[in-house]
C-alpha atoms as a PDB file:
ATOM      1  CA  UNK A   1       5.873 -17.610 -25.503  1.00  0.00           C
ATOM      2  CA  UNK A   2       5.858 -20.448 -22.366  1.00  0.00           C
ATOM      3  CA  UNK A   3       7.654 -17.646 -20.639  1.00  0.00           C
ATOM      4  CA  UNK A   4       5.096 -14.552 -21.358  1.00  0.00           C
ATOM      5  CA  UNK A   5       2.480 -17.016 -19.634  1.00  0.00           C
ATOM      6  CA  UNK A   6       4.600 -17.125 -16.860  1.00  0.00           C
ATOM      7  CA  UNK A   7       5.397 -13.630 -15.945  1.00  0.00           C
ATOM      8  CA  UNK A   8       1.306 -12.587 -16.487  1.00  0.00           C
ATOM      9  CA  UNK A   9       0.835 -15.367 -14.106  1.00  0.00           C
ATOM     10  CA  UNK A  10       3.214 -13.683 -11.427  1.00  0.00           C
ATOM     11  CA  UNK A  11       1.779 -10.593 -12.599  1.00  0.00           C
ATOM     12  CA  UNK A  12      -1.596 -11.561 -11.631  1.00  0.00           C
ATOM     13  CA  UNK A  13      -0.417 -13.259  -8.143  1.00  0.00           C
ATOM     14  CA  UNK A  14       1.061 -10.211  -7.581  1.00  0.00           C
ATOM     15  CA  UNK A  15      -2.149  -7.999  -7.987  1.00  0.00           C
ATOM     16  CA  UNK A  16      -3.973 -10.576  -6.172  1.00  0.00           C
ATOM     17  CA  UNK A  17      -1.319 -10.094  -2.918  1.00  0.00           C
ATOM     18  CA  UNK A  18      -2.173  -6.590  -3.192  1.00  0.00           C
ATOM     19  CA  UNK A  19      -5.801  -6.766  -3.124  1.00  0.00           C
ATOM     20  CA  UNK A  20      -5.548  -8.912   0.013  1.00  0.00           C
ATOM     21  CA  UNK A  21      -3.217  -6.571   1.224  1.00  0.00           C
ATOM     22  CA  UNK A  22      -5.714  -3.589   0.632  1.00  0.00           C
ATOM     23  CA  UNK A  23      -8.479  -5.211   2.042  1.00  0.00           C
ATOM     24  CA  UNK A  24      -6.702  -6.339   5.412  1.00  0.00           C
ATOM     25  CA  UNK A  25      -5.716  -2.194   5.960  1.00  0.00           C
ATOM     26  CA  UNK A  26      -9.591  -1.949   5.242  1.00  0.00           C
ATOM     27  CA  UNK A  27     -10.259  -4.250   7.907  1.00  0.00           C
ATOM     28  CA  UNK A  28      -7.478  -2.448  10.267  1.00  0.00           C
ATOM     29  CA  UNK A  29      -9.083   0.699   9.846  1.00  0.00           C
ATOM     30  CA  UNK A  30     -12.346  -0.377  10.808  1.00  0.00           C
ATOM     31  CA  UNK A  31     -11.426  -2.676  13.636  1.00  0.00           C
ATOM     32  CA  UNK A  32      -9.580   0.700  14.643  1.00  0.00           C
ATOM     33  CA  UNK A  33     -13.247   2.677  13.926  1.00  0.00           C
ATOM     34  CA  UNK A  34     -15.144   0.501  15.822  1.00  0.00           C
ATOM     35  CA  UNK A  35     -12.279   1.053  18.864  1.00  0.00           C
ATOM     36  CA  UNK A  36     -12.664   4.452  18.980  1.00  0.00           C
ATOM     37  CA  UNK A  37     -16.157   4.541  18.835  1.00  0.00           C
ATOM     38  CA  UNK A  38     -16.394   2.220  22.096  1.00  0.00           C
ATOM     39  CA  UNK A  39     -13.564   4.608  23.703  1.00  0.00           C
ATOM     40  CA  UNK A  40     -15.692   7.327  23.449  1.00  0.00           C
ATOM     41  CA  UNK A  41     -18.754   6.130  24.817  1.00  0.00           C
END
C-alpha cells in the first residue's frame, strides 16, 4: 500500500514536469512570435 502512494506521487511529479515543460515551449514560441513580428517591421 506505502508503496502505491509512492509511485502516484512520482506519477504526479512527473505530470507536473511536463506541464512546466509545455508551458516553457509555449513561452518559446511566443518569445519567437513576438521576434518575428519586430523582424518584419
Amino acid at each position: 500500500k506505502q508503496n502505491k502512494t509512492k509511485q502516484n506521487k512520482t506519477k504526479q511529479n512527473k505530470t507536473k514536469q511536463n506541464k512546466t515543460k509545455q508551458n516553457k515551449t509555449k513561452q518559446n514560441k511566443t518569445k519567437q512570435n513576438k521576434t518575428k513580428h519586430s523582424m518584419n517591421k
